[in-house]
N, C-alpha and C. Protein backbone atom coordinates (compact mmCIF):
# COMPACT_ATOMS: atom_id res chain seq x y z
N UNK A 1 128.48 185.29 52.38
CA UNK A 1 128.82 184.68 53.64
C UNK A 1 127.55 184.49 54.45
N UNK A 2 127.19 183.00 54.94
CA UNK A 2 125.88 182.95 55.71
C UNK A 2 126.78 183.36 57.19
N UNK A 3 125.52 184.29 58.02
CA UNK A 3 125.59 184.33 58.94
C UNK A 3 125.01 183.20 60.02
N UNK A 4 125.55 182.50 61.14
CA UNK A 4 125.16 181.65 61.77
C UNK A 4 124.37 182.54 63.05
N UNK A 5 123.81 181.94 63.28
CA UNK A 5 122.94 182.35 64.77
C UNK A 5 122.55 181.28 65.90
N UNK A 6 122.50 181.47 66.97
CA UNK A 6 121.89 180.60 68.09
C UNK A 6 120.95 180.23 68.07
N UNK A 7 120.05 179.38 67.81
CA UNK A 7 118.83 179.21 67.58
C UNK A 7 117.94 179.27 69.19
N UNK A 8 116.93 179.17 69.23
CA UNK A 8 115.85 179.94 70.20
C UNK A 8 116.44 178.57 71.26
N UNK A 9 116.20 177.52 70.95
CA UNK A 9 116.45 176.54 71.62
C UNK A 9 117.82 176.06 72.26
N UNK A 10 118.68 176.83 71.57
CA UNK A 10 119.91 176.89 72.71
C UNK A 10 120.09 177.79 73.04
N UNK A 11 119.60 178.84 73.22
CA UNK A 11 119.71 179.99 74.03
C UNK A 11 118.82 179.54 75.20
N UNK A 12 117.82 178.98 75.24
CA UNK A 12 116.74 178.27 76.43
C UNK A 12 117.56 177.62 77.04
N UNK A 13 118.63 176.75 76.23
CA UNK A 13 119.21 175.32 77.54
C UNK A 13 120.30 175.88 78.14
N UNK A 14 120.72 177.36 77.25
CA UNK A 14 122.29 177.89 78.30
C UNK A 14 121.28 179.08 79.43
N UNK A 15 120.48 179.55 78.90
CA UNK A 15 120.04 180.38 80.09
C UNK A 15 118.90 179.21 81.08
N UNK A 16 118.81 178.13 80.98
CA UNK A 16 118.44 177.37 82.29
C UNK A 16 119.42 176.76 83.50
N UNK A 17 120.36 176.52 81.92
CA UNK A 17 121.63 176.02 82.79
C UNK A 17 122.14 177.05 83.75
N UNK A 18 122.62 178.67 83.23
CA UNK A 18 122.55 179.86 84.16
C UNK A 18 121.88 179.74 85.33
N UNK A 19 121.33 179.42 85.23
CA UNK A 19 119.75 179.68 86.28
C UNK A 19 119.95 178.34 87.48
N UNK A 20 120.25 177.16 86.38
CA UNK A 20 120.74 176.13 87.32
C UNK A 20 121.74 176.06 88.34
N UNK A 21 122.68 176.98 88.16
CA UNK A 21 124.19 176.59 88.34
C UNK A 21 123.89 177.79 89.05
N UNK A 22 123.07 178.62 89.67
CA UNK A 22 122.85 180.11 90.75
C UNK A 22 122.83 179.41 92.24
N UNK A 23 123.37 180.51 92.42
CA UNK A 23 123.45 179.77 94.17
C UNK A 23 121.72 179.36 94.62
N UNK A 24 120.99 179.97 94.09
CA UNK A 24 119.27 179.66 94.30
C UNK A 24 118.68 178.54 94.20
N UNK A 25 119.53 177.83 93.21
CA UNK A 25 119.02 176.62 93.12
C UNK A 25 119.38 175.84 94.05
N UNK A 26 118.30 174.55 94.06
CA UNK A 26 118.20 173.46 95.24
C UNK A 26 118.77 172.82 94.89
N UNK A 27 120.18 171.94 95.44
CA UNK A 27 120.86 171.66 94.80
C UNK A 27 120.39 169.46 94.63
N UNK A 28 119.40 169.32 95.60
CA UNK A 28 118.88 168.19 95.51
C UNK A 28 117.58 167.75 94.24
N UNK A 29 117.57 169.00 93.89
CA UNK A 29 116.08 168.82 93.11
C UNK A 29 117.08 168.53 91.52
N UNK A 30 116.63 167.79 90.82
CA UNK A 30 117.07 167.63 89.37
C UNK A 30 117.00 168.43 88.52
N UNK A 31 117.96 168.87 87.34
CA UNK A 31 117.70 170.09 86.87
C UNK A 31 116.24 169.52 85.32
N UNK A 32 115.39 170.08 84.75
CA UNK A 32 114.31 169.52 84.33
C UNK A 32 114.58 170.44 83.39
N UNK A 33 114.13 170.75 82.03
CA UNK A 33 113.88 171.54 80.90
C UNK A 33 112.53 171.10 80.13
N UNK A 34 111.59 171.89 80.34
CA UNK A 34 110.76 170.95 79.39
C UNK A 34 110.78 172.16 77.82
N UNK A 35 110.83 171.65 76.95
CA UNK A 35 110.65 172.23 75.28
C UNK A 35 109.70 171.88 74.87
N UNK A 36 108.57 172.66 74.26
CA UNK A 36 107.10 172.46 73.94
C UNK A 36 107.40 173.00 72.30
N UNK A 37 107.02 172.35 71.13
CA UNK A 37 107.08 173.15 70.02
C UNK A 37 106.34 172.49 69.20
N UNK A 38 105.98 173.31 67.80
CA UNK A 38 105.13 172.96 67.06
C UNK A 38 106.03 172.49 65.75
N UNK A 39 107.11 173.31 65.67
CA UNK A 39 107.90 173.27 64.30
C UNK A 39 108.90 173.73 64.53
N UNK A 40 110.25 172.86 63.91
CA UNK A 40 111.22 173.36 63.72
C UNK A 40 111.98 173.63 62.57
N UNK A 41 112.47 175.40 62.29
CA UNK A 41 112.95 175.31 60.85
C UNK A 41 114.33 175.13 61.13
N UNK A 42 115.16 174.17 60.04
CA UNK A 42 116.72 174.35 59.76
C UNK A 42 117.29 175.35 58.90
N UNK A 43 118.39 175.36 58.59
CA UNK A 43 119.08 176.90 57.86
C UNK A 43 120.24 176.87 59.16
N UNK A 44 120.06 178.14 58.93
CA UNK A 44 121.59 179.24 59.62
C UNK A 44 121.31 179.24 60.69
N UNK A 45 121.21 178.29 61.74
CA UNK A 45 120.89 177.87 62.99
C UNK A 45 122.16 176.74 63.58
N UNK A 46 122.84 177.09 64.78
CA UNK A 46 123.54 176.18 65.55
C UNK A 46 122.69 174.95 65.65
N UNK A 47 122.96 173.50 65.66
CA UNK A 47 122.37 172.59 66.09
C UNK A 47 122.19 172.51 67.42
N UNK A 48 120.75 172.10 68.18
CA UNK A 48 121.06 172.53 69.21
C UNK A 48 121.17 170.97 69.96
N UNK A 49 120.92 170.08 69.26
CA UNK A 49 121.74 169.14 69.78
C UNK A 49 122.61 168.64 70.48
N UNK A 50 124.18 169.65 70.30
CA UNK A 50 125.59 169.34 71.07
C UNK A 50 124.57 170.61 72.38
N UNK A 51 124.10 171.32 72.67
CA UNK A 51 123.72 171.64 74.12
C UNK A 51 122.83 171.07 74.28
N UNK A 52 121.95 170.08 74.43
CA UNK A 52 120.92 169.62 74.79
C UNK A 52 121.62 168.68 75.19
N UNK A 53 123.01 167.41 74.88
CA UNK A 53 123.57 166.33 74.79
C UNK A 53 124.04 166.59 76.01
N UNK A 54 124.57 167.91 75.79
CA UNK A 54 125.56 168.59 76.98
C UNK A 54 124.92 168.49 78.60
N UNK A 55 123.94 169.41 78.44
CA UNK A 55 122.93 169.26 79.39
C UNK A 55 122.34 168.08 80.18
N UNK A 56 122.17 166.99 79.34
CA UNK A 56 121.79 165.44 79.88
C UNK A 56 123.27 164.41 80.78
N UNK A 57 124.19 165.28 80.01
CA UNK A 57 125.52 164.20 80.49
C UNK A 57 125.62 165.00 81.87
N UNK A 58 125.06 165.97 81.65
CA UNK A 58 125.29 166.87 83.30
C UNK A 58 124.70 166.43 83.94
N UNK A 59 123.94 165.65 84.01
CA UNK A 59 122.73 165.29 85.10
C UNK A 59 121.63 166.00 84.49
N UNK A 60 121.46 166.36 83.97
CA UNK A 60 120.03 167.27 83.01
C UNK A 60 118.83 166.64 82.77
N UNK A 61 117.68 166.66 82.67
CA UNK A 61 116.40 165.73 82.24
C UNK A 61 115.77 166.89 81.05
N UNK A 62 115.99 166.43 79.81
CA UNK A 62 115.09 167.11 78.68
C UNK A 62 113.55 166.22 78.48
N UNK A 63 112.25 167.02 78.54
CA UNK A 63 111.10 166.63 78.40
C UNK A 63 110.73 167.34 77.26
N UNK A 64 110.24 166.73 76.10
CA UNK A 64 109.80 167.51 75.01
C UNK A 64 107.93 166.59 74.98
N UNK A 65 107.37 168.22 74.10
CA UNK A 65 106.26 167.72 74.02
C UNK A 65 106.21 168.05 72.48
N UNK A 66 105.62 167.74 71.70
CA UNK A 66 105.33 167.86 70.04
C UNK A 66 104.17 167.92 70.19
N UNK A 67 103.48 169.40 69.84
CA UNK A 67 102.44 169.50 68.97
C UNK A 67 102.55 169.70 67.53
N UNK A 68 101.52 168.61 67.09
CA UNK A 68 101.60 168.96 65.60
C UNK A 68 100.74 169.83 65.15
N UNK A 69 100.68 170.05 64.37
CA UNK A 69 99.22 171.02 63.43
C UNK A 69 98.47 170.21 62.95
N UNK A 70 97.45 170.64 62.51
CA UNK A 70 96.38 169.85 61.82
C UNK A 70 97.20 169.19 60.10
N UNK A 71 97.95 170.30 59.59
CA UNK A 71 98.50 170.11 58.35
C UNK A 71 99.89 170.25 58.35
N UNK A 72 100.28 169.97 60.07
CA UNK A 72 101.82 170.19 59.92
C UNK A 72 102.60 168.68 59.69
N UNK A 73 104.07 169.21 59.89
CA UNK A 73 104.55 167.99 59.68
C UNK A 73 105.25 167.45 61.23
N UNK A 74 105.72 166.64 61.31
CA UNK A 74 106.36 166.06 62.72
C UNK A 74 107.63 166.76 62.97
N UNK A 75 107.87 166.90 64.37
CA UNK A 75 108.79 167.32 64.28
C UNK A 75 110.38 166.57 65.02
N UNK A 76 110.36 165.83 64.15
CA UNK A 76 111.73 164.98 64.28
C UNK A 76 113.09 164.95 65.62
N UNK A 77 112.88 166.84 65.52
CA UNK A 77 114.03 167.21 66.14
C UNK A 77 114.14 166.98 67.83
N UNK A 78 112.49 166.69 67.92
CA UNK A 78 112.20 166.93 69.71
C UNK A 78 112.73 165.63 70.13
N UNK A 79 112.62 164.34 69.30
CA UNK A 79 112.73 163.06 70.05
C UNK A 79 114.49 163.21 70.28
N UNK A 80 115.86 163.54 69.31
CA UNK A 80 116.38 163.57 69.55
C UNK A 80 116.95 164.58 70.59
N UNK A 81 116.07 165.84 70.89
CA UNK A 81 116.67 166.79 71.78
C UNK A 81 116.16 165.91 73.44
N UNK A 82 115.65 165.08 73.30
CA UNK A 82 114.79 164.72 74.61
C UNK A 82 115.65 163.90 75.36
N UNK A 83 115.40 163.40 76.51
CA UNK A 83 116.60 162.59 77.49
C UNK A 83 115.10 161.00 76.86
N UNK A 84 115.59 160.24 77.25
CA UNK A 84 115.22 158.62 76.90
C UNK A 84 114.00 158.53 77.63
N UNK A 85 112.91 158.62 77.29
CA UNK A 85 111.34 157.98 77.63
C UNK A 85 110.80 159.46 78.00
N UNK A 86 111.42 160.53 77.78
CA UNK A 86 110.98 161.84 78.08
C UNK A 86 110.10 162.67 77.05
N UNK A 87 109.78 161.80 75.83
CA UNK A 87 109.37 162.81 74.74
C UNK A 87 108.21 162.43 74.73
N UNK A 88 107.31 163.74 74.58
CA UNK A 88 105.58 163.33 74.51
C UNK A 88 104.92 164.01 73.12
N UNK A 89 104.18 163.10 72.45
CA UNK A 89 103.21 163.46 71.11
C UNK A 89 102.31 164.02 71.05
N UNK A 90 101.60 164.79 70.36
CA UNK A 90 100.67 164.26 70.07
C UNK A 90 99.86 163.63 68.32
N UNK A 91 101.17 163.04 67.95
CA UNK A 91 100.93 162.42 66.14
C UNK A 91 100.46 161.58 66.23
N UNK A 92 100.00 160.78 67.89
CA UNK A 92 98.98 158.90 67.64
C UNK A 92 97.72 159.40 68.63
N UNK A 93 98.06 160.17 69.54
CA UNK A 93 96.98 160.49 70.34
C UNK A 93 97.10 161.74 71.52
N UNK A 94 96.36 162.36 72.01
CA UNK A 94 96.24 163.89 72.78
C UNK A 94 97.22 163.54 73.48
N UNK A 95 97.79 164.76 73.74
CA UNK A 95 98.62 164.51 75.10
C UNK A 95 98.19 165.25 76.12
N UNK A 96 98.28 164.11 77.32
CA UNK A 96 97.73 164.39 78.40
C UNK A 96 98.43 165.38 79.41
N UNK A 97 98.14 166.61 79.71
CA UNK A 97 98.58 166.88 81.21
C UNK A 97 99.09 165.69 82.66
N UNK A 98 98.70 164.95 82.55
CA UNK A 98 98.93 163.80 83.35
C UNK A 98 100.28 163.21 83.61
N UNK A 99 100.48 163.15 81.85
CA UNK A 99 101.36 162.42 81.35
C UNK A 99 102.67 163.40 81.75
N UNK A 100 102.41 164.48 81.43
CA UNK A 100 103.95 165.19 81.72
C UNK A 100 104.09 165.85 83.53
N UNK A 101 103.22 165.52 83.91
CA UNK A 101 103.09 165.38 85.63
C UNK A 101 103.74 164.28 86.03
N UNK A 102 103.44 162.98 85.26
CA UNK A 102 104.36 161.87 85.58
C UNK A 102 105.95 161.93 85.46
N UNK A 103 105.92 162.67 83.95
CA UNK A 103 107.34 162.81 83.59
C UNK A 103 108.37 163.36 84.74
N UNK A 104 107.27 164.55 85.33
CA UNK A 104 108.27 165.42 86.39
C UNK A 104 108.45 164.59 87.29
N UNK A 105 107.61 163.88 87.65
CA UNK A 105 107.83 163.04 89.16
C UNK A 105 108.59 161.97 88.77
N UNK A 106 109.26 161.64 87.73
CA UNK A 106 110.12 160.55 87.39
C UNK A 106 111.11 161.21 87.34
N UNK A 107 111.49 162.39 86.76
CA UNK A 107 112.95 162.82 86.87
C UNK A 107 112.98 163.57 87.83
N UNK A 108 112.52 164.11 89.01
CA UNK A 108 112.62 164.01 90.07
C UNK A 108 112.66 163.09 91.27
N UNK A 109 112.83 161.67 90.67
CA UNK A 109 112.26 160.47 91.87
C UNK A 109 113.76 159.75 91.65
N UNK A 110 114.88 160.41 92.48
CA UNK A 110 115.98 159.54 92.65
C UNK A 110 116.43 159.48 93.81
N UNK A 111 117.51 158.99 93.92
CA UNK A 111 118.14 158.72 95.72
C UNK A 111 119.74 159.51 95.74
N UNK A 112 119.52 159.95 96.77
CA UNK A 112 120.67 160.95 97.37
C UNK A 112 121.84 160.15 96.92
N UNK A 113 123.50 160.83 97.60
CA UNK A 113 124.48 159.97 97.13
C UNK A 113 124.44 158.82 98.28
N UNK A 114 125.14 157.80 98.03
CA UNK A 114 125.14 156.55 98.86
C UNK A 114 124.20 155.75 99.05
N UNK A 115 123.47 156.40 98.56
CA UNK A 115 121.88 155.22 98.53
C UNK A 115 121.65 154.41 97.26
N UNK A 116 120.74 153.39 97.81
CA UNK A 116 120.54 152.78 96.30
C UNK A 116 119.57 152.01 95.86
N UNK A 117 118.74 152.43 94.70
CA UNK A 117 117.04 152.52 94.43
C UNK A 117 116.78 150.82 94.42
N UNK A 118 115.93 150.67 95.21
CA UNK A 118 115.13 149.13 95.19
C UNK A 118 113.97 149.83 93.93
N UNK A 119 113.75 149.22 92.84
CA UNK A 119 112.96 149.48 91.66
C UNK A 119 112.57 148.56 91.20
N UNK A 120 110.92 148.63 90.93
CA UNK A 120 110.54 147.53 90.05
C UNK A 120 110.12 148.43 88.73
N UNK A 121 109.99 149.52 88.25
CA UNK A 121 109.56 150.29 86.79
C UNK A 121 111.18 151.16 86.66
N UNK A 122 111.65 150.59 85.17
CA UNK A 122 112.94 151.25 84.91
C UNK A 122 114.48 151.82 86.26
N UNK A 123 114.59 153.14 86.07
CA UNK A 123 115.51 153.06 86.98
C UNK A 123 114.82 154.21 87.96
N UNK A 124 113.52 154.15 88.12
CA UNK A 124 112.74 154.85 89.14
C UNK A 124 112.83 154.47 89.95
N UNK A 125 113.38 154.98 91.68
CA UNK A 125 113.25 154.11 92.84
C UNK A 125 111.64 154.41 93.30
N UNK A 126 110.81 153.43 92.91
CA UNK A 126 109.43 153.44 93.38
C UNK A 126 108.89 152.90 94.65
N UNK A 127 110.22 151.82 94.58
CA UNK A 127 110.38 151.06 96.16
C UNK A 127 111.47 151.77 97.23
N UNK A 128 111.87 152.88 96.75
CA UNK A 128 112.76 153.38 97.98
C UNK A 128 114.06 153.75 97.55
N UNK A 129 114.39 153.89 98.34
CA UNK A 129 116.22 154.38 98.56
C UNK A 129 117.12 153.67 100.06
N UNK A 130 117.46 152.98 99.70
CA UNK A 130 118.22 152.17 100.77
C UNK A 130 119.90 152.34 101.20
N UNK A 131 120.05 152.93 102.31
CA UNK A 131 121.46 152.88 102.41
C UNK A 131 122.28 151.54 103.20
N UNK A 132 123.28 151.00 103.10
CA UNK A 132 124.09 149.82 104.10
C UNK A 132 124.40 150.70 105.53
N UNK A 133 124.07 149.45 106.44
CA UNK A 133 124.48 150.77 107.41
C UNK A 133 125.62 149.28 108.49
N UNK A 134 126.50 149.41 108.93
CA UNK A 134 127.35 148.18 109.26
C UNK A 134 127.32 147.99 110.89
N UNK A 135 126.82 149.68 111.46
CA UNK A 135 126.97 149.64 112.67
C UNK A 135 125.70 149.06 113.53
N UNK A 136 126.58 148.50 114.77
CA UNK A 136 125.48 147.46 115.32
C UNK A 136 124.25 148.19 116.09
N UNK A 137 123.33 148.11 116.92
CA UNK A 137 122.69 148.62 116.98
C UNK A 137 121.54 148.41 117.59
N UNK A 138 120.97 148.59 118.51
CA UNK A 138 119.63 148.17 118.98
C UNK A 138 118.36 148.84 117.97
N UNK A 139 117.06 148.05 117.61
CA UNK A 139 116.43 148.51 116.71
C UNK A 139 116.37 150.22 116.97
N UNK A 140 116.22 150.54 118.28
CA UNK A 140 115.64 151.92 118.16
C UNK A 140 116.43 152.90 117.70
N UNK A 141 117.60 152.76 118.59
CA UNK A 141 119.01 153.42 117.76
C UNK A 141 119.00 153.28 116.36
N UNK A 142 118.88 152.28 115.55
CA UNK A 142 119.04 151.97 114.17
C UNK A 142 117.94 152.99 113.61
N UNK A 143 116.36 152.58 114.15
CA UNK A 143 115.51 153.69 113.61
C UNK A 143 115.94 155.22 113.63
N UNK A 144 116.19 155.46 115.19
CA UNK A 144 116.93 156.37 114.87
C UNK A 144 118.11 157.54 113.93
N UNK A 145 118.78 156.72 114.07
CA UNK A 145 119.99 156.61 112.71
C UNK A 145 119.42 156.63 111.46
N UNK A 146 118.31 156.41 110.95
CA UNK A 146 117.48 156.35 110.08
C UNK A 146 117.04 157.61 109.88
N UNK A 147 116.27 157.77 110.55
CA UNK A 147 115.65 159.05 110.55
C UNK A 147 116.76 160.69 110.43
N UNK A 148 117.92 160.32 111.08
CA UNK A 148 118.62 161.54 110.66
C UNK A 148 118.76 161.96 109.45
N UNK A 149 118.69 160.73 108.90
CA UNK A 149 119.23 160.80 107.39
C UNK A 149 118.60 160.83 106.42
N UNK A 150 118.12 161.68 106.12
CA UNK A 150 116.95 162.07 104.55
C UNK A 150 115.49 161.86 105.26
N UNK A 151 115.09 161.72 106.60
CA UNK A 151 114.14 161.74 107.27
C UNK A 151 113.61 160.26 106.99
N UNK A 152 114.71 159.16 106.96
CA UNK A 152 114.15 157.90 106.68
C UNK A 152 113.69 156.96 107.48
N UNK A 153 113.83 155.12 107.25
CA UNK A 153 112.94 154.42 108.49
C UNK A 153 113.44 153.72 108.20
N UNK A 154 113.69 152.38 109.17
CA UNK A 154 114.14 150.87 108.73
C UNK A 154 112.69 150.65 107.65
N UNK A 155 113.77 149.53 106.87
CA UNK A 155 112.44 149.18 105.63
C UNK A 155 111.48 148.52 106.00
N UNK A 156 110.30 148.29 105.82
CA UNK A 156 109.17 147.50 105.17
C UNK A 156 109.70 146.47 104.29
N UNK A 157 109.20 145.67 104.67
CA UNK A 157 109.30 143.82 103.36
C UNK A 157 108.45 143.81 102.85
N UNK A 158 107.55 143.84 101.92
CA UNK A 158 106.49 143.43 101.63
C UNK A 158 106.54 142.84 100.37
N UNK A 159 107.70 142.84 99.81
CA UNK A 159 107.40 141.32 99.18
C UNK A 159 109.13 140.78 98.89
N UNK A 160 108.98 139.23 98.35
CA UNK A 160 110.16 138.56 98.35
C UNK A 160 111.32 139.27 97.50
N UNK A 161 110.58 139.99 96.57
CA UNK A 161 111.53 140.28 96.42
C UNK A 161 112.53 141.88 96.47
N UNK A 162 112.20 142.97 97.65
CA UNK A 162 112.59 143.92 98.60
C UNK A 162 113.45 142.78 99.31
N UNK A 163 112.81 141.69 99.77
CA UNK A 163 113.74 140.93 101.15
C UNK A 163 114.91 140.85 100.33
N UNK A 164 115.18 139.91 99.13
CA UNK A 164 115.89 139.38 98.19
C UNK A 164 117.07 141.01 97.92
N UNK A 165 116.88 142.23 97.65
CA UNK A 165 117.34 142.98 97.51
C UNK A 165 118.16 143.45 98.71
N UNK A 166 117.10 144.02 99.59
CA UNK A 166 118.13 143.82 100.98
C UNK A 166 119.38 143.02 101.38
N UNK A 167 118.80 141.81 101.34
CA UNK A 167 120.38 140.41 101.37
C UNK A 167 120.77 140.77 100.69
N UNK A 168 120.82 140.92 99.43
CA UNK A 168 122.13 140.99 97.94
C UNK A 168 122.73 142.62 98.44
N UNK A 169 121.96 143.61 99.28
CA UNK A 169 122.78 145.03 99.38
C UNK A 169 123.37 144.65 100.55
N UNK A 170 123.62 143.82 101.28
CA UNK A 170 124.09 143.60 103.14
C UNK A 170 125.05 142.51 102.50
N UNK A 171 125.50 141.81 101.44
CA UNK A 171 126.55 141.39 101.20
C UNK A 171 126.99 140.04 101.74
N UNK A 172 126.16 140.87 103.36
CA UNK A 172 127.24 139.86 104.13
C UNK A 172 126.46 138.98 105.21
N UNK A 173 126.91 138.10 105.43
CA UNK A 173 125.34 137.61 106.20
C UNK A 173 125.17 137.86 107.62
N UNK A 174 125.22 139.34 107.42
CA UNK A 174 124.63 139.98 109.00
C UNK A 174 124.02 139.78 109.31
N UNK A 175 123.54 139.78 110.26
CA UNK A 175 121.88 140.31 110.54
C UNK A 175 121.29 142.10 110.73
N UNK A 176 120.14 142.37 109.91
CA UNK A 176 120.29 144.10 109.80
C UNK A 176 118.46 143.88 110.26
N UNK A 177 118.54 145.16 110.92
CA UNK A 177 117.01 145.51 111.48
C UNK A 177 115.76 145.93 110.08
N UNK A 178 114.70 145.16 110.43
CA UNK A 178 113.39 146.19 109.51
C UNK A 178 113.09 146.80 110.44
N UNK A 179 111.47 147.01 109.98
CA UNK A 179 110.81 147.98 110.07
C UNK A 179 109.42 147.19 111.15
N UNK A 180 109.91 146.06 111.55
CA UNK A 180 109.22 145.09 112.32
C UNK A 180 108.75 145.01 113.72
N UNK A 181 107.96 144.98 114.55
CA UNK A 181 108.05 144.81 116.33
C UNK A 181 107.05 143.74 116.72
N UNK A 182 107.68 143.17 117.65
CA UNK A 182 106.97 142.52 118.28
C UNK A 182 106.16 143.31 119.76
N UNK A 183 105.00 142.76 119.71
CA UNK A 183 104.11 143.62 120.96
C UNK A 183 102.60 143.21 120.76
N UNK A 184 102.08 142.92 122.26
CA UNK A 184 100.77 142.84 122.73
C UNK A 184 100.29 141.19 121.16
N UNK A 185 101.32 140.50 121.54
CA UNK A 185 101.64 139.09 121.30
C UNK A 185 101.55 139.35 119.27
N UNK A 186 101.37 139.83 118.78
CA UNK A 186 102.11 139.67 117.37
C UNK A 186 102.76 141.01 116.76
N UNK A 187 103.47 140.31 115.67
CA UNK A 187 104.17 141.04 115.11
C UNK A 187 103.04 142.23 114.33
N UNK A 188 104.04 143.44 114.37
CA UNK A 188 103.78 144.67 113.50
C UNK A 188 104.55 145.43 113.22
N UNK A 189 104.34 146.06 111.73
CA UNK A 189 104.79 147.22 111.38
C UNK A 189 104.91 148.48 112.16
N UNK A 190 105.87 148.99 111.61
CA UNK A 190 105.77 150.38 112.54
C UNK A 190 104.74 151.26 112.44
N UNK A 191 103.96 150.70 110.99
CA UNK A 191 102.63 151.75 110.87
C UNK A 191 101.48 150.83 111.08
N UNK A 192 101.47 150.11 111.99
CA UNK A 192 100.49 149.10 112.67
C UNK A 192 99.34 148.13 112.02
N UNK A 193 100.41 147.59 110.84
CA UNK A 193 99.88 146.85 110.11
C UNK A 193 100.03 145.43 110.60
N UNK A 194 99.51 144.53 110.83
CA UNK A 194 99.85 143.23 111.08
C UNK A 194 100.60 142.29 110.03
């Protein structure tokens, strides 16, 4: 009779998840796992697959890094344990510290509930987080109202197509405040850009 066992790697994603799910955790910050390995053996090991799958449908971000050996072989298993653009090599070239600094700041770079990411790289909001807001409003009030909320600002335009996004999220052909003033005869930004 083979005995089965937990393998190292799902015992890591249920005791993060533990750890996740503690009243300690922030409940805004994304939950992240990163798995660093050189080799993985199969045998009398749970796949750890169905918890790693598990973990991602939760809202989870898996980051794997693969080191190989000089005479090792690849290790197959990391790309599938990884969430989508999260897995890092090094079988074509070094891997950078950089690179998995980016990773964190990408699965950490989303928008609260009700908001919704203006993005030009994948589904990173790099351009922001925008909420509809219907009520009318004098700009300052509106800034105001802004600011309560995730410590935000009427938007910035800076290019056609943020404006283009804005209209298609306002639906309707309101009229909604930027981030614009007029004073001491031209227009400016609120951060006193012309």
């Amino acid at each position: 009779m083979a005995v089965i066992v937990n393998s190292w790697i799902c015992r890591a994603i249920r005791l993060a998840t533990a750890n996740f799910n503690s009243a300690s955790h922030r409940p805004n910050a994304r939950k992240v796992i990163v798995i660093i390995a050189s080799a993985f053996e199969t045998g009398n090991y749970i796949d750890p697959t169905v918890e790693a799958a598990t973990f991602k449908e939760d809202g989870g971000v898996i980051i794997t890094v693969e080191y190989v050996q000089v005479h090792g072989a690849p290790v197959m298993m990391l790309d599938t344990l990884a969430s989508p653009g999260y897995a890092l090599t090094n079988r074509h070239a070094k891997v950078d510290v950089r690179q998995l600094h980016q990773l964190f700041c990408k699965a950490n770079c989303f928008c609260p509930t009700y908001y919704k990411a203006f993005s030009a790289k994948n589904d990173v909001p790099y351009g922001g987080c925008y909420r509809k807001s219907t009520l009318p409003a004098i700009q300052a009030l509106a800034q105001r109202s802004c600011h309560r909320h995730f410590n935000g600002s009427l938007p910035t335009v800076d290019s056609k197509e943020k404006s283009d996004f804005l209209i298609k999220m306002m639906r309707v052909n309101l009229p909604f405040w930027i981030n614009l003033k007029y004073g001491s005869g031209a227009y400016r930004w609120n951060n006193d850009e012309l």
